[in-house]
N, C-alpha and C. Protein backbone atom coordinates (compact mmCIF):
# COMPACT_ATOMS: atom_id res chain seq x y z
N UNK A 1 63.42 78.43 75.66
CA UNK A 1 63.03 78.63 77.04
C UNK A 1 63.96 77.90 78.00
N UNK A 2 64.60 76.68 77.40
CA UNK A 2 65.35 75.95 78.66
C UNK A 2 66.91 76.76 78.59
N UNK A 3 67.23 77.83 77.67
CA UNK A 3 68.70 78.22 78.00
C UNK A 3 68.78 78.89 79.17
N UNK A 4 67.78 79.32 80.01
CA UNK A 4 68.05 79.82 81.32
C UNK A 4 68.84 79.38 82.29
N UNK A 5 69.76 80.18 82.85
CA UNK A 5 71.18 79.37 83.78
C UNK A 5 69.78 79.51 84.85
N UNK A 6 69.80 78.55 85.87
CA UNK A 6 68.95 78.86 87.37
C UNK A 6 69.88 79.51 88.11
N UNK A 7 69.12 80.24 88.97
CA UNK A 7 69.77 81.21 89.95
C UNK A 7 69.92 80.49 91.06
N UNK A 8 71.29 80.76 91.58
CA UNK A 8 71.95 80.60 92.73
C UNK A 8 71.09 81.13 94.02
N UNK A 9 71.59 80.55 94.99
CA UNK A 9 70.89 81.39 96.04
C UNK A 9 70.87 82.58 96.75
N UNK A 10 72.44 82.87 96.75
CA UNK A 10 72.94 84.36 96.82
C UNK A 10 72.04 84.96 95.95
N UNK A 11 71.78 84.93 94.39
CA UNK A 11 70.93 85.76 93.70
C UNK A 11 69.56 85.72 94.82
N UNK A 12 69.05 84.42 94.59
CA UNK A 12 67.69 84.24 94.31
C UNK A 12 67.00 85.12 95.98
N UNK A 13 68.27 85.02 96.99
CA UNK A 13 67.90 86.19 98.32
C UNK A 13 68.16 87.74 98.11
N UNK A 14 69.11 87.70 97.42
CA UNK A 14 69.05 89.30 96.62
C UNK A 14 67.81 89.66 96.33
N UNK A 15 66.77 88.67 96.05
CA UNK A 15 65.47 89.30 95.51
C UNK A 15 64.55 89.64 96.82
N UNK A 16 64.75 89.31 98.01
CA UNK A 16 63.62 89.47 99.12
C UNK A 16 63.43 90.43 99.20
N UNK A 17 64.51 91.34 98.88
CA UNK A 17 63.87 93.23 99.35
C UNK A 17 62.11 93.09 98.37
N UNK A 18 63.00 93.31 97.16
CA UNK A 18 61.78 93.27 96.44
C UNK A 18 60.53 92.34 96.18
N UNK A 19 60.67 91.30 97.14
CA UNK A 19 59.32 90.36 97.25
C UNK A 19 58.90 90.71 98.38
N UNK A 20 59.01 91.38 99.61
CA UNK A 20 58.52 91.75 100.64
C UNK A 20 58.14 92.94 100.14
N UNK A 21 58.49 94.14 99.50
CA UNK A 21 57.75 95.26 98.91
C UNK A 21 55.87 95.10 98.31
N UNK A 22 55.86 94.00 98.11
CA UNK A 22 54.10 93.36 97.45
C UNK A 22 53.72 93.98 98.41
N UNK A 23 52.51 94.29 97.70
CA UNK A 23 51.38 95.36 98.38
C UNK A 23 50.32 94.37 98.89
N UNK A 24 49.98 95.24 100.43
CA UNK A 24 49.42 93.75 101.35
C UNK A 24 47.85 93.97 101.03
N UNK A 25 47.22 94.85 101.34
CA UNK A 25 45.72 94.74 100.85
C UNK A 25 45.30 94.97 99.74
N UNK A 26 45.44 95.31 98.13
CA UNK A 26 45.10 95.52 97.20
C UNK A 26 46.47 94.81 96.35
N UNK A 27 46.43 94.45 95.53
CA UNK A 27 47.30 93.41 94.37
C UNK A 27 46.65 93.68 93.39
N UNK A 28 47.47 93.21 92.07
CA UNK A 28 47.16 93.20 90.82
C UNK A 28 47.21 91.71 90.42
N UNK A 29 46.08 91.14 89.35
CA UNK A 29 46.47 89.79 88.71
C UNK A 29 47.19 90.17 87.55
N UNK A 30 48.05 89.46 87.51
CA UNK A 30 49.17 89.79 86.50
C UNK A 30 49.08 88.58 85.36
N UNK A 31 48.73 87.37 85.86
CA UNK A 31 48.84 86.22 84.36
C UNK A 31 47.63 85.62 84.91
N UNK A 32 47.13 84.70 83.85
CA UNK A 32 46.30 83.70 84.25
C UNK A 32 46.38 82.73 83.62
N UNK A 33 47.07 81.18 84.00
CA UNK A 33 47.62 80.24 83.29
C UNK A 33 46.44 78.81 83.18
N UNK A 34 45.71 78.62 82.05
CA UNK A 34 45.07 77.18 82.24
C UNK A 34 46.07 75.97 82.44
N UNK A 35 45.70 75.37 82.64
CA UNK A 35 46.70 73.78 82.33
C UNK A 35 45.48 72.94 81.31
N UNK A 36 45.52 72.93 80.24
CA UNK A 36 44.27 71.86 79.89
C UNK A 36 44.84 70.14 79.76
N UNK A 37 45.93 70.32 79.78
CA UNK A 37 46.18 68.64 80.11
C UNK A 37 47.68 68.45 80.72
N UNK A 38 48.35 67.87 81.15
CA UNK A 38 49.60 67.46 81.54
C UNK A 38 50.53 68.29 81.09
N UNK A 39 51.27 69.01 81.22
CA UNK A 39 52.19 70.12 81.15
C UNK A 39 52.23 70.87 79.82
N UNK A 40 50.93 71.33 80.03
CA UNK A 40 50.25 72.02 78.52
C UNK A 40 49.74 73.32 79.14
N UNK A 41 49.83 74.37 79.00
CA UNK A 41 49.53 75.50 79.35
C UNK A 41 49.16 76.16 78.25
N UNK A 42 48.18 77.22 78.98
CA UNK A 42 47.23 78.51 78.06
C UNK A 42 47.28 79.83 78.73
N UNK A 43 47.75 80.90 78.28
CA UNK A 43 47.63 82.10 78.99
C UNK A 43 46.69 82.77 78.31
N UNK A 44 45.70 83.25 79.23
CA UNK A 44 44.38 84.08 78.94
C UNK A 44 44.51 85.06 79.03
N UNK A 45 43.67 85.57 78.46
CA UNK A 45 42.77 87.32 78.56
C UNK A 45 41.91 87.21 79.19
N UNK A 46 41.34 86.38 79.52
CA UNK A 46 40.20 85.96 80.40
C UNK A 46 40.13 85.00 80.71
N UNK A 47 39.54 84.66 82.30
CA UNK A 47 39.08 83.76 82.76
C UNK A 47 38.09 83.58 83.54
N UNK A 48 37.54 82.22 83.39
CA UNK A 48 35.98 82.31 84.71
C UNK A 48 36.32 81.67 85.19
N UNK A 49 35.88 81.64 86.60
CA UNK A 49 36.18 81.12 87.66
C UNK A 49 35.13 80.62 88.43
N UNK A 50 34.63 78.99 88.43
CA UNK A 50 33.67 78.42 88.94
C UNK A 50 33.67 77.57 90.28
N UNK A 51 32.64 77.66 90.85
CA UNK A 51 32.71 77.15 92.12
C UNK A 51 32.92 75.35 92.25
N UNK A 52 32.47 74.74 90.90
CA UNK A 52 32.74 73.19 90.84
C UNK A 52 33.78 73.05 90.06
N UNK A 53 34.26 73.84 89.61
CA UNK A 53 35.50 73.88 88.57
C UNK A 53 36.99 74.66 88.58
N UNK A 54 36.46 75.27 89.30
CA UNK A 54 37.51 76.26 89.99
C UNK A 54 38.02 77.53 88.76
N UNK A 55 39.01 76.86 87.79
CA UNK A 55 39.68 78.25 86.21
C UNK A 55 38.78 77.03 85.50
N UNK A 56 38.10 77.60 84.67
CA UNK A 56 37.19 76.58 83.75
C UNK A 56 37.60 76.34 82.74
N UNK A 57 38.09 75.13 82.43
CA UNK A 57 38.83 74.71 81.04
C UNK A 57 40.32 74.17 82.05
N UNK A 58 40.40 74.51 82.61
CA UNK A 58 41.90 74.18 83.62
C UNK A 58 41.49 72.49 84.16
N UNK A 59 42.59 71.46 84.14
CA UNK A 59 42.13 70.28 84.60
C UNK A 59 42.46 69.87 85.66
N UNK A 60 42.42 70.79 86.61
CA UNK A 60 42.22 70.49 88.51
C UNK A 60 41.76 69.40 89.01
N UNK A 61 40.34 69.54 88.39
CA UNK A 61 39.18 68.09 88.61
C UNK A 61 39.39 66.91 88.02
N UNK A 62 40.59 67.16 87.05
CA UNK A 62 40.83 65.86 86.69
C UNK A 62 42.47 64.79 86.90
N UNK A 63 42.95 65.21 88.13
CA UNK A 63 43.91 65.40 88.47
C UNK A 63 44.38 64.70 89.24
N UNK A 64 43.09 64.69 90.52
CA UNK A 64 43.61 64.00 91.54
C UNK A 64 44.09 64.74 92.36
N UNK A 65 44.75 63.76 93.83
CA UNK A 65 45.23 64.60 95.12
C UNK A 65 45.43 62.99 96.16
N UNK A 66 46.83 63.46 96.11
CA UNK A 66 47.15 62.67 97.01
C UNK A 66 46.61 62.80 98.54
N UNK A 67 45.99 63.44 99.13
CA UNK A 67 45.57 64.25 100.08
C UNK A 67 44.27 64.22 100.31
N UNK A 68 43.56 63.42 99.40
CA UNK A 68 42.24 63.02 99.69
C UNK A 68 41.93 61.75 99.87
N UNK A 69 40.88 61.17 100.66
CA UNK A 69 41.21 59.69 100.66
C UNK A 69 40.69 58.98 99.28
N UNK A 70 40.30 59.08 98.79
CA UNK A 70 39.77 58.52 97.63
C UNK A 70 40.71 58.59 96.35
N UNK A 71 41.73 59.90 96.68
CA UNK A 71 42.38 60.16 95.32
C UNK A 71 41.87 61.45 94.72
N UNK A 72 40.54 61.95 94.81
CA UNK A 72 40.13 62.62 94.09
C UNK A 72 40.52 63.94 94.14
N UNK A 73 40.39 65.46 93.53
CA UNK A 73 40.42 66.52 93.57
C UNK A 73 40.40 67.08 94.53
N UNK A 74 41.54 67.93 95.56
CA UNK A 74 40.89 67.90 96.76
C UNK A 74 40.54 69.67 96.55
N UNK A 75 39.37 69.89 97.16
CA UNK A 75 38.35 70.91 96.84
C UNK A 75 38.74 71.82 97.45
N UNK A 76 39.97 72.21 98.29
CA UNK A 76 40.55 73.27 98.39
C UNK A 76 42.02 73.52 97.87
N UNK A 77 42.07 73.00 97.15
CA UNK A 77 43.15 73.28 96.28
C UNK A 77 42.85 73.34 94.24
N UNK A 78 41.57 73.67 94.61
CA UNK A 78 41.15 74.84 93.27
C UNK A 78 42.15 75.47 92.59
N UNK A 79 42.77 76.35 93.38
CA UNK A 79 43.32 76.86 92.55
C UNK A 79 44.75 77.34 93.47
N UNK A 80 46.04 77.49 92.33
CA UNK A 80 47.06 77.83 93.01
C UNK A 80 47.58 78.72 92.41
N UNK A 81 48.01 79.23 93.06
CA UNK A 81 48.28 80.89 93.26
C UNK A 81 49.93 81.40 93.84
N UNK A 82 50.56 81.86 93.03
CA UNK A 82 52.30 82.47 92.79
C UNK A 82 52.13 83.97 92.90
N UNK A 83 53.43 84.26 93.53
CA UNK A 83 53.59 85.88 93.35
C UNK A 83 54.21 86.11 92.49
N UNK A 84 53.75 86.95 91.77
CA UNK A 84 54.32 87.83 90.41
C UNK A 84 55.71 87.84 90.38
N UNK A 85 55.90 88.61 92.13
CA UNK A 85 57.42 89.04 92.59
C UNK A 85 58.27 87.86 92.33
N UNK A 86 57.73 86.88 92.95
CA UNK A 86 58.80 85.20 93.28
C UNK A 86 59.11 85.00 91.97
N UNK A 87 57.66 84.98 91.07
CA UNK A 87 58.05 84.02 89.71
C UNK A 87 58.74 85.31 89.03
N UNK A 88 58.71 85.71 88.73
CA UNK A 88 59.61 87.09 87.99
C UNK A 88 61.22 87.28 88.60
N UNK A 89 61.47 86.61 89.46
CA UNK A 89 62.63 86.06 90.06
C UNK A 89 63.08 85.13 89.77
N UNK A 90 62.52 83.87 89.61
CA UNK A 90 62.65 82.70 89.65
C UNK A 90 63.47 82.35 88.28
N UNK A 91 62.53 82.53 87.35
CA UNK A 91 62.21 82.42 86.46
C UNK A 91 62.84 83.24 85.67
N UNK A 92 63.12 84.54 85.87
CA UNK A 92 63.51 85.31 84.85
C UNK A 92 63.31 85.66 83.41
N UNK A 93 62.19 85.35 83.20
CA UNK A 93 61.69 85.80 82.05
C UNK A 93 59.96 85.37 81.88
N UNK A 94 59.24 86.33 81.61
CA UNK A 94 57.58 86.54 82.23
C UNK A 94 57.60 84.86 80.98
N UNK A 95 58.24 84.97 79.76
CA UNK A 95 57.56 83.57 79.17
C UNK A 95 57.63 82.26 79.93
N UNK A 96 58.46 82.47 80.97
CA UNK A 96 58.84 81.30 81.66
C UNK A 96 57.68 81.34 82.84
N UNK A 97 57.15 81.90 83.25
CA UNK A 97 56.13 82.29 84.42
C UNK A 97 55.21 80.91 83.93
N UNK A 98 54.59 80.57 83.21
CA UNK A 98 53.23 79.40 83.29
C UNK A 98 54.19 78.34 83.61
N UNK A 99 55.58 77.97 83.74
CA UNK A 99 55.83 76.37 84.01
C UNK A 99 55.91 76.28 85.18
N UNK A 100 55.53 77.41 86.18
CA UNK A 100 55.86 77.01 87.55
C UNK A 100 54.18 76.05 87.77
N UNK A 101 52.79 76.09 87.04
CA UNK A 101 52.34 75.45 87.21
C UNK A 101 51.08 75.47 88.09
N UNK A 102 51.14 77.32 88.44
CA UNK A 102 50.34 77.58 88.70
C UNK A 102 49.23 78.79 88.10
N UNK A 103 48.07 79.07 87.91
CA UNK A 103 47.18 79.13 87.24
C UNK A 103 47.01 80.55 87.66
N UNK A 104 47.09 81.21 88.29
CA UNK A 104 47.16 82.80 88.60
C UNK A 104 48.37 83.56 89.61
N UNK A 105 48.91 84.65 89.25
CA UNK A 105 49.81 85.27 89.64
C UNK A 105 49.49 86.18 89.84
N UNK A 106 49.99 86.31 91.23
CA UNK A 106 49.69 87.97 91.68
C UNK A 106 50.75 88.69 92.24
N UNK A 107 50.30 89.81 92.03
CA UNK A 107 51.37 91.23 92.60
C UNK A 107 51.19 91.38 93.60
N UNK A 108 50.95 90.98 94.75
CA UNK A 108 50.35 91.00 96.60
C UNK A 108 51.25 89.89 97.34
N UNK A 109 51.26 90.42 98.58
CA UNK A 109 52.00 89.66 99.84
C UNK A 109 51.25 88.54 100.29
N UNK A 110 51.46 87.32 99.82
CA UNK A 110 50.82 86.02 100.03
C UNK A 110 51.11 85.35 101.17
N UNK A 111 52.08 85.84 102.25
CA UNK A 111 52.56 85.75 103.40
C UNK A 111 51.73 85.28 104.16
N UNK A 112 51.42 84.18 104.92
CA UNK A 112 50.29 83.06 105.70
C UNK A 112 49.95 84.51 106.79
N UNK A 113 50.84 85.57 107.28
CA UNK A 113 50.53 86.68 107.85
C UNK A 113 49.60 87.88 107.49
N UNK A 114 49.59 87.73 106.21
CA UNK A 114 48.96 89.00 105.41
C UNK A 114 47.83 87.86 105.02
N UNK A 115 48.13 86.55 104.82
CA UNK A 115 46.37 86.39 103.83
C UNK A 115 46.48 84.62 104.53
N UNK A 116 46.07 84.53 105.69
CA UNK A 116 45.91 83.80 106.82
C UNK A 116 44.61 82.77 105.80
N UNK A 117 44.26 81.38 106.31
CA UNK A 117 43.41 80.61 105.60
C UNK A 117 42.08 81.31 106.00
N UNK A 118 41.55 81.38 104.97
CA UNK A 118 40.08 82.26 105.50
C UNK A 118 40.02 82.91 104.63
N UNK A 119 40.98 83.76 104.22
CA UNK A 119 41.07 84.87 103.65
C UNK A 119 40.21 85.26 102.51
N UNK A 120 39.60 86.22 102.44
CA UNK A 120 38.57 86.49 101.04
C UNK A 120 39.09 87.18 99.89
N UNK A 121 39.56 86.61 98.46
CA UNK A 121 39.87 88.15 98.15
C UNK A 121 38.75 88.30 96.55
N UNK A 122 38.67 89.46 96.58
CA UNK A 122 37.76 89.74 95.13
C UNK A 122 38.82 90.19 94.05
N UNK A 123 38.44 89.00 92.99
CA UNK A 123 39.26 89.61 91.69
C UNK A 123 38.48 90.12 90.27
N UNK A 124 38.35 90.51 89.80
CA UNK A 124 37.11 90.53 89.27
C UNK A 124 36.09 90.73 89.45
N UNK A 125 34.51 89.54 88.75
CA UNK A 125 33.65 89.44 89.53
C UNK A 125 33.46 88.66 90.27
N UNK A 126 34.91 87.88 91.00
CA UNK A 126 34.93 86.58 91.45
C UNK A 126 35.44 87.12 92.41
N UNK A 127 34.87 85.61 93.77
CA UNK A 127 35.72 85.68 95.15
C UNK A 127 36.09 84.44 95.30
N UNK A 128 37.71 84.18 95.92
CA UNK A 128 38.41 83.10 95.83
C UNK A 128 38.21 83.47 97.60
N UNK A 129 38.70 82.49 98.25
CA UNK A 129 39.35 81.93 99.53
C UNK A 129 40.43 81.40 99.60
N UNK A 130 41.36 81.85 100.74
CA UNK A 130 42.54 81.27 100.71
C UNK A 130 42.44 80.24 101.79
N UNK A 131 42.94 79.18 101.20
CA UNK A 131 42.68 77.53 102.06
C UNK A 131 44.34 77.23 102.96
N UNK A 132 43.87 76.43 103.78
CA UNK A 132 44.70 76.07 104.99
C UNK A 132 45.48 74.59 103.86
N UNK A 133 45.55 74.52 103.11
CA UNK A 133 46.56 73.53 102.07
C UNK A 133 47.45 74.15 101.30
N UNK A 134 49.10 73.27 102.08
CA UNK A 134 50.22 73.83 101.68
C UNK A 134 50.60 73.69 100.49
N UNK A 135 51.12 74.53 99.88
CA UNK A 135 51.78 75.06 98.10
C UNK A 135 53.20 74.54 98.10
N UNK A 136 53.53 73.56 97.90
CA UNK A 136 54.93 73.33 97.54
C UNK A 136 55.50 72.73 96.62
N UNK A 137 56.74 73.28 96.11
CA UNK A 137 57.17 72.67 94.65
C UNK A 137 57.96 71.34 94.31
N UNK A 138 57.68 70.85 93.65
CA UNK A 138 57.93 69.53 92.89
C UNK A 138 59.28 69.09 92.43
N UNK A 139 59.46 67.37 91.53
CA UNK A 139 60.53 67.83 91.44
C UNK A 139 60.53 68.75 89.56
N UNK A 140 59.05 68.84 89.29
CA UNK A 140 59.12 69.58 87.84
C UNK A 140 59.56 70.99 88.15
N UNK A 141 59.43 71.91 89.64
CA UNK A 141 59.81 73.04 89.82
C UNK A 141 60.92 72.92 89.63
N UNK A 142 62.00 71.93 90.27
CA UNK A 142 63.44 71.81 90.75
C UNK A 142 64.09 71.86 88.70
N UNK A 143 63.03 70.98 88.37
CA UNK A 143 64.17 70.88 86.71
C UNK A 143 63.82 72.24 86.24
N UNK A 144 62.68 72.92 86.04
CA UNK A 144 62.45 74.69 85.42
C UNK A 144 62.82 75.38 85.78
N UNK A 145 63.36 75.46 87.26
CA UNK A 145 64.10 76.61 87.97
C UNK A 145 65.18 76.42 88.96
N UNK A 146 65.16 74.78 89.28
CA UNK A 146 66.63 74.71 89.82
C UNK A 146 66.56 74.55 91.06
N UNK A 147 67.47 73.43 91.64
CA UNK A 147 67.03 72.92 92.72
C UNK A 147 67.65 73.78 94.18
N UNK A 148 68.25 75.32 93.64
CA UNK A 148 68.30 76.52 94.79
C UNK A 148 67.13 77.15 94.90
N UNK A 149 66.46 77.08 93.76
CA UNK A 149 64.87 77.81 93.98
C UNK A 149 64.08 77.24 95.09
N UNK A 150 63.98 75.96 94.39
CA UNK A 150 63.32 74.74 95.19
C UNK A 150 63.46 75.03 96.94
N UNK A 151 64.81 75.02 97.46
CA UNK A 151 64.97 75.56 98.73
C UNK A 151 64.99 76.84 98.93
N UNK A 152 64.91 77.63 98.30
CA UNK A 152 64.51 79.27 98.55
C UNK A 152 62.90 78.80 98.90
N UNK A 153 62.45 78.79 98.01
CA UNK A 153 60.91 78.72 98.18
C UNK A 153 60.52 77.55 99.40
N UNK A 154 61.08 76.66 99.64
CA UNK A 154 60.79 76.11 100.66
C UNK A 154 61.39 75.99 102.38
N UNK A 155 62.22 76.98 102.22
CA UNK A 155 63.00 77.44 103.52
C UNK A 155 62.04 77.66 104.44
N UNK A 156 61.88 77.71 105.60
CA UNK A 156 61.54 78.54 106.81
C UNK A 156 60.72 79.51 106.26
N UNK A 157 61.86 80.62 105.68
CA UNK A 157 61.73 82.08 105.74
C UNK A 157 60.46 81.88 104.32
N UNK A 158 60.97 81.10 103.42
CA UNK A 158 59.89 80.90 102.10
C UNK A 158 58.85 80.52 102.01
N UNK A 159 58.69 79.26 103.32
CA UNK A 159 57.36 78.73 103.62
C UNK A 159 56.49 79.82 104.32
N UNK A 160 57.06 81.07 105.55
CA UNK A 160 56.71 81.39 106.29
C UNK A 160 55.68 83.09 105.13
N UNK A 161 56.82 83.25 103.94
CA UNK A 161 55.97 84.25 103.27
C UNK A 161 55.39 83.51 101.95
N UNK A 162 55.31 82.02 101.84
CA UNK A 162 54.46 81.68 101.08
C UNK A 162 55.43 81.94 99.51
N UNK A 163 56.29 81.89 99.53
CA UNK A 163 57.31 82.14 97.99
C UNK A 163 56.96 81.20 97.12
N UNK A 164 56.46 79.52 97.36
CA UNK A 164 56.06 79.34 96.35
C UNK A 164 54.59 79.60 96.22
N UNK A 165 54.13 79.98 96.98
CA UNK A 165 52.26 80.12 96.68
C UNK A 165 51.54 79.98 97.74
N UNK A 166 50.17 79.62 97.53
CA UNK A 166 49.02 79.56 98.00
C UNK A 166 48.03 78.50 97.32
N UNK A 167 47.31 77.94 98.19
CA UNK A 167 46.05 77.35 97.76
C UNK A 167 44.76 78.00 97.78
N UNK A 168 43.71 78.07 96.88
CA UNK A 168 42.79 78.74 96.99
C UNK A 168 41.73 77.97 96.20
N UNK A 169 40.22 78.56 96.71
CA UNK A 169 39.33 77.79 96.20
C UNK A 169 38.20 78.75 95.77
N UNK A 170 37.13 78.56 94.67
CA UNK A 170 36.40 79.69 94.21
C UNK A 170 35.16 79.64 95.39
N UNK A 171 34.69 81.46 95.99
CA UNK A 171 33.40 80.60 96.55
C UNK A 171 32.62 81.80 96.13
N UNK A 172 33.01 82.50 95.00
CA UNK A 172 31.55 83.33 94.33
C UNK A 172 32.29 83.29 92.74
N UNK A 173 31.38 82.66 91.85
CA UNK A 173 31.70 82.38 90.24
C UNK A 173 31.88 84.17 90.16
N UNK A 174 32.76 84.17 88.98
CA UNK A 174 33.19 85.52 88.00
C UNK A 174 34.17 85.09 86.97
N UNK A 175 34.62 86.92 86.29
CA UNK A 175 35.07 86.22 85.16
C UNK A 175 36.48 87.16 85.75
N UNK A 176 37.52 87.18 85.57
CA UNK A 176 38.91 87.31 85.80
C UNK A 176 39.65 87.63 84.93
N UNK A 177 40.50 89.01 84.44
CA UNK A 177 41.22 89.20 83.80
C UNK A 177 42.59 89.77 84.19
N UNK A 178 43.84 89.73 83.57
CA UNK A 178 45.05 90.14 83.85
C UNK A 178 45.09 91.81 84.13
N UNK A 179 45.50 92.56 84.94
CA UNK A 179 44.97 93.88 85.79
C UNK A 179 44.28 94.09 86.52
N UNK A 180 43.26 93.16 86.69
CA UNK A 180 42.08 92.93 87.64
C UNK A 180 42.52 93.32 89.34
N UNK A 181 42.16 94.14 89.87
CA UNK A 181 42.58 94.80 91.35
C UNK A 181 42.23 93.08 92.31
N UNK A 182 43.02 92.82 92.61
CA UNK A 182 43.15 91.60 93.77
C UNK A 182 43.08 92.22 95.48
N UNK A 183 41.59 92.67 95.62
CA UNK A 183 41.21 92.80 97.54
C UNK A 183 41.18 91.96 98.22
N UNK A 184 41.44 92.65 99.14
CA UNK A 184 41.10 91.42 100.72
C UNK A 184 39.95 92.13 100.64
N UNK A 185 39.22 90.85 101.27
CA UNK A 185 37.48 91.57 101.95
C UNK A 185 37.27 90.57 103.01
């Protein structure tokens, strides 16, 4: 997995045609990644999705957040959320998709324009919310994909369509699988 050259930035903007193409009201979930401990990943066939737990078996709650005063879990950042398009760019190869580190991927325009904080969407039998807490990558993004990604995804133009993600939080339990139609409601 680590022989991947990272993409330059000339590449990695070659890709915007096709990350602005994501379909704005209906998406597909394409992966669903647990983390059950420190840079340990699980890709499912299924997942539930709980309102105190957020991907169940995923260790969110046990994690922490710099962003809370206490330290603890901060409760809108449940769950984080990548576009299919970005990481399928990024990354270049779908096995490489769980180290970006986030726990569901979707085929939809995550653009703060298209899915504003508020936002409802149904995946499954679950409804997530999209939270007003910013998604940005690390320096574990910068070593898996390279520190041109790193500023692709965090540019202006990257922050402004959300390239590395979204924060989201569960606020109706269900169970979640990969194909699952991703609505706005």
């Amino acid at each position: 997995m680590n022989d991947v050259k990272h993409l330059a930035m000339p590449a990695l903007e070659a890709g915007l045609d096709e990350i602005r193409k994501s379909p704005r009201d209906s998406g597909v979930l394409k992966l669903i990644v647990r983390r059950p401990a420190v840079d340990a990943r699980q890709v499912l066939e299924e997942g539930e999705l709980d309102l105190a737990e957020g991907l169940v078996g995923d260790t969110w709650n046990m994690r922490g957040s710099s962003r809370t005063a206490d330290g603890s879990s901060h409760p809108d950042m449940q769950l984080n959320i990548m576009s299919a398009r970005v990481i399928a760019l990024v990354a270049q190869n779908q096995n490489r998709w769980p180290l970006a580190g986030d726990q569901l991927f979707i085929d939809m325009d995550l653009s703060a324009e298209n899915l504003p904080s508020g936002t409802r969407l149904a995946i499954g039998s679950a409804v997530i919310q999209v939270t007003d807490q910013p998604h940005t990558g690390c320096k574990k993004f910068v070593s898996r994909f390279g520190l041109d990604a790193m500023k692709f995804v965090n540019s202006p133009l990257g922050k402004q369509l959300r390239l590395r993600g979204l924060n989201a939080k569960v606020i109706q339990n269900g169970v979640i699988r990969p194909g699952d139609a991703v609505i706005k409601i």
